[in-house]
N, C-alpha and C. Protein backbone atom coordinates (compact mmCIF):
# COMPACT_ATOMS: atom_id res chain seq x y z
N UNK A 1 -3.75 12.93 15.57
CA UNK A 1 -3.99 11.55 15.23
C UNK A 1 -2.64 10.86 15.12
N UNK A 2 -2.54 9.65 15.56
CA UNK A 2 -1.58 9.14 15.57
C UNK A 2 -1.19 8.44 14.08
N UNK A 3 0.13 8.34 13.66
CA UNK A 3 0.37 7.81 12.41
C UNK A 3 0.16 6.82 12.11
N UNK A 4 -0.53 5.77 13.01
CA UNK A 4 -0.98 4.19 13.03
C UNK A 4 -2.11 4.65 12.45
N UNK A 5 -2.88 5.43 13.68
CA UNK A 5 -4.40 5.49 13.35
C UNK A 5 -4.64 6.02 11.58
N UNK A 6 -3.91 7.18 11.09
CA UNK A 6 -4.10 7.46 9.80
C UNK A 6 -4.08 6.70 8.67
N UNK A 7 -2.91 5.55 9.03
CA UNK A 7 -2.47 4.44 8.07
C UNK A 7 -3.53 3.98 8.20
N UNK A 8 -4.04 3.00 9.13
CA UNK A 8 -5.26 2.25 9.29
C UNK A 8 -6.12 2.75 8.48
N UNK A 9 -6.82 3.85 8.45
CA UNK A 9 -7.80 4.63 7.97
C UNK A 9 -7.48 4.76 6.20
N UNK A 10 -6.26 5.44 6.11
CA UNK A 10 -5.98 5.47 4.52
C UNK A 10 -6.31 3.53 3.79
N UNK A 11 -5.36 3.15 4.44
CA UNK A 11 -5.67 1.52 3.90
C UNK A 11 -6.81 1.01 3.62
N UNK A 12 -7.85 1.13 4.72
CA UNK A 12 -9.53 0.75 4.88
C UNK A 12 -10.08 1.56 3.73
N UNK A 13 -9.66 3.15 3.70
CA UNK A 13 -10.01 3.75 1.85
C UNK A 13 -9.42 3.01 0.76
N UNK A 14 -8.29 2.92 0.50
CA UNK A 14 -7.91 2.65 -0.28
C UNK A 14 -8.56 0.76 -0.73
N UNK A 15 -8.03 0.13 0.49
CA UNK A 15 -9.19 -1.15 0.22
C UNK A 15 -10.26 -1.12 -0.60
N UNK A 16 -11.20 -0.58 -0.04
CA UNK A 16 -12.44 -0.19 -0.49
C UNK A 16 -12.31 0.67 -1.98
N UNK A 17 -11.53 1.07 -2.47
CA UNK A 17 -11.69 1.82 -3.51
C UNK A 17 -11.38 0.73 -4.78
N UNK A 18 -10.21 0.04 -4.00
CA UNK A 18 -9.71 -1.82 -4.87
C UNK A 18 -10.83 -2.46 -4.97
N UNK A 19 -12.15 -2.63 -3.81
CA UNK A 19 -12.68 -3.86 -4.00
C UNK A 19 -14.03 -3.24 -4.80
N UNK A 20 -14.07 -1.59 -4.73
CA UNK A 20 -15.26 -0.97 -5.78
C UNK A 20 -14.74 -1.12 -7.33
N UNK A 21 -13.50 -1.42 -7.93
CA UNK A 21 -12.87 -1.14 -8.67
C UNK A 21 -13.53 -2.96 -9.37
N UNK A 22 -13.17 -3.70 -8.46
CA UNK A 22 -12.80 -4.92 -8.80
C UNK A 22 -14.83 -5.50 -8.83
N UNK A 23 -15.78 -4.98 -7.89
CA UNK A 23 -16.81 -5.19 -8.43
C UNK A 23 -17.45 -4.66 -9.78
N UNK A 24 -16.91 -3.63 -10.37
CA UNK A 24 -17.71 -2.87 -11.16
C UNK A 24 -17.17 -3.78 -12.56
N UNK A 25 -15.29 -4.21 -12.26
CA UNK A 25 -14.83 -5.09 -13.44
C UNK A 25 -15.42 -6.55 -13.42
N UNK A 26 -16.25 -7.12 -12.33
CA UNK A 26 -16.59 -7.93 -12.61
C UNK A 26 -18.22 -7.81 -12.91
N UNK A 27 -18.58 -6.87 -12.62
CA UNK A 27 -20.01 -6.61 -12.46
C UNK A 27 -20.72 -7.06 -11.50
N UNK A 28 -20.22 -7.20 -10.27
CA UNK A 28 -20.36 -7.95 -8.88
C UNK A 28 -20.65 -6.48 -8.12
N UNK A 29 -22.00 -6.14 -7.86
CA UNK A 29 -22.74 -4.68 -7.06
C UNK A 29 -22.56 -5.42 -5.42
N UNK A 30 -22.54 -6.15 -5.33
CA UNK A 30 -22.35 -6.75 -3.73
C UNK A 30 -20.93 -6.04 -3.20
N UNK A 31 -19.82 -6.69 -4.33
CA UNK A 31 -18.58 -6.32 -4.37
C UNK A 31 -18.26 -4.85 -4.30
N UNK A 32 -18.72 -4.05 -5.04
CA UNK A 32 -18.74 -2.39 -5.71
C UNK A 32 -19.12 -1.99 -4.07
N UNK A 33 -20.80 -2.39 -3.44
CA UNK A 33 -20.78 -1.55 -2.60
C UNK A 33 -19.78 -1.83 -1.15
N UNK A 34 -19.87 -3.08 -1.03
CA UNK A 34 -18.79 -3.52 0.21
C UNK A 34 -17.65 -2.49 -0.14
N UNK A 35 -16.95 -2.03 -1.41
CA UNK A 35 -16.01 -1.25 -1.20
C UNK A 35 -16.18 0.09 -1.29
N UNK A 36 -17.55 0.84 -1.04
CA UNK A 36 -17.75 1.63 -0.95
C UNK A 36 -18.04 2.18 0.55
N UNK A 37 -18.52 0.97 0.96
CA UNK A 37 -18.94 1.00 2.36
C UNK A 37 -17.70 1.21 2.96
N UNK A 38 -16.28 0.53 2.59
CA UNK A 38 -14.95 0.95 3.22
C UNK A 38 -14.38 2.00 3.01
N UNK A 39 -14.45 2.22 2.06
CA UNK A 39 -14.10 4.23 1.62
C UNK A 39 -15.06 4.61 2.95
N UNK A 40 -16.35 4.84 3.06
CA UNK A 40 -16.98 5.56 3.87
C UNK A 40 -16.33 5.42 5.41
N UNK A 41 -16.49 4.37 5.64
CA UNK A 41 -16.06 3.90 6.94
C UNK A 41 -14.49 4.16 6.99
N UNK A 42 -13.82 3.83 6.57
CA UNK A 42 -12.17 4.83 6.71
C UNK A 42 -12.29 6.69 6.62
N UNK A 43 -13.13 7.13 6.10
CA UNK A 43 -13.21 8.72 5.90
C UNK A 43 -13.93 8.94 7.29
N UNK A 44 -15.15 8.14 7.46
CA UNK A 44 -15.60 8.66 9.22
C UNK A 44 -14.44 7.97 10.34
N UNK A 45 -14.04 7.45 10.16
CA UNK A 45 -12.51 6.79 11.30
C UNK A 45 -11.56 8.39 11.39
N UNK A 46 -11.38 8.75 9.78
CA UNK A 46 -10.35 9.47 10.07
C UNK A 46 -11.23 10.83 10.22
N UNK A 47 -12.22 11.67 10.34
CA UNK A 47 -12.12 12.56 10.62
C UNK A 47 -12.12 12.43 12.15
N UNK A 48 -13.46 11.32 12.62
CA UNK A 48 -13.55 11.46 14.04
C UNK A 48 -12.24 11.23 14.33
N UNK A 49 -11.07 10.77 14.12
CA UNK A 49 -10.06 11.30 14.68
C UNK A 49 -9.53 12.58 14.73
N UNK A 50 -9.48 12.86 13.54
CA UNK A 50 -9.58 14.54 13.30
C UNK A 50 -10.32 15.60 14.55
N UNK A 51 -10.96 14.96 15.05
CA UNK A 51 -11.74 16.09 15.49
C UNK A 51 -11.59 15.54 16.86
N UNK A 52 -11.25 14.00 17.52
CA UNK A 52 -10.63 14.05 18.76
C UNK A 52 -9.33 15.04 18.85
N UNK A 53 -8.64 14.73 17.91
CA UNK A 53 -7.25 15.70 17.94
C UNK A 53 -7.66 17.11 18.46
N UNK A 54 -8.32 17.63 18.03
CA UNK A 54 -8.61 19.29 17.74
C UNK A 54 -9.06 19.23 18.82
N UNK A 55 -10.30 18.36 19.00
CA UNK A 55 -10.36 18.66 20.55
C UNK A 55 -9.65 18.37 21.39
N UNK A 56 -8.62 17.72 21.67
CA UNK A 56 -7.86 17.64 22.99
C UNK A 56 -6.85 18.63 23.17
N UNK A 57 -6.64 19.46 21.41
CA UNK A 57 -5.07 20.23 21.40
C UNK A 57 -6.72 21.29 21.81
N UNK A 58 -7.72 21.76 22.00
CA UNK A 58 -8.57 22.82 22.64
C UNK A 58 -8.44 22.46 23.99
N UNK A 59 -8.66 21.68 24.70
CA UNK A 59 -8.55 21.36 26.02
C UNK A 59 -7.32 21.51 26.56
N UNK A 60 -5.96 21.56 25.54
CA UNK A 60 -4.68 21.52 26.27
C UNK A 60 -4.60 23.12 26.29
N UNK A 61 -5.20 23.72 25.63
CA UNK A 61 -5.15 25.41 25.48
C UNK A 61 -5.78 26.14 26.39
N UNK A 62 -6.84 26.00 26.47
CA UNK A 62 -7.62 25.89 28.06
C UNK A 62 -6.72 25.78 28.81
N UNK A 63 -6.13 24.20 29.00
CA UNK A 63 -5.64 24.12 30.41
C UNK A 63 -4.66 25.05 30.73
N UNK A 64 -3.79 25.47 30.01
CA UNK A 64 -2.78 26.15 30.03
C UNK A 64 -2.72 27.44 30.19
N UNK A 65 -4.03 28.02 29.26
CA UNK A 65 -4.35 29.58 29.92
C UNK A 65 -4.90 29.83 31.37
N UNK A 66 -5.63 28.05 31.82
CA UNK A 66 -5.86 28.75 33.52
C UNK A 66 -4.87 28.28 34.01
N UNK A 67 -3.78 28.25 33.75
CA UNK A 67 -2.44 28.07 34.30
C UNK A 67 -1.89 29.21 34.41
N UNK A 68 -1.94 29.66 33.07
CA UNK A 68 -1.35 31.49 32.98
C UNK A 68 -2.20 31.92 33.47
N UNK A 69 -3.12 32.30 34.10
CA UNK A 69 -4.32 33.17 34.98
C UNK A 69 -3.94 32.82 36.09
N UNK A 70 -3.92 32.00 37.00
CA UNK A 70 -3.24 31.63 38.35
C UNK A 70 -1.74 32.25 38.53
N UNK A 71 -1.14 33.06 37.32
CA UNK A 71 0.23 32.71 37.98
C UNK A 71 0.43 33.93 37.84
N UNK A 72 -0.68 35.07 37.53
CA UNK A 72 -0.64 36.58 37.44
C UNK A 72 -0.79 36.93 38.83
């Protein structure tokens, strides 16, 4: 994952954890869940990145062992 993409993702949590913080002090549930909904939505951003990563560093491993198999 790129260090943009992680920032992005941490921020969109962390947002969301400010604006759950800031509904519950006002007693505003509209507020609470909108920032819950951003915690969620930054944690699925960053794994599916997570798991593009893993998969492409699997595909680069692949590629490379039928590289080493061709060259026996």
């Amino acid at each position: 994952m790129g260090v943009f993409d992680k920032a992005k993702d941490k921020a969109e949590q962390m947002t969301g954890k400010a604006k759950e913080a800031a509904g519950r002090s006002t007693d505003n549930p509209d507020l609470e869940d909108a920032g819950k909904r951003d915690q969620l939505s930054g944690e699925a951003k960053e794994t599916g990145h997570d798991l593009r990563d893993k998969a492409a560093g699997v595909a680069h491993d692949v590629k490379e062992g039928l590289k080493d198999d061709r060259t026996r």
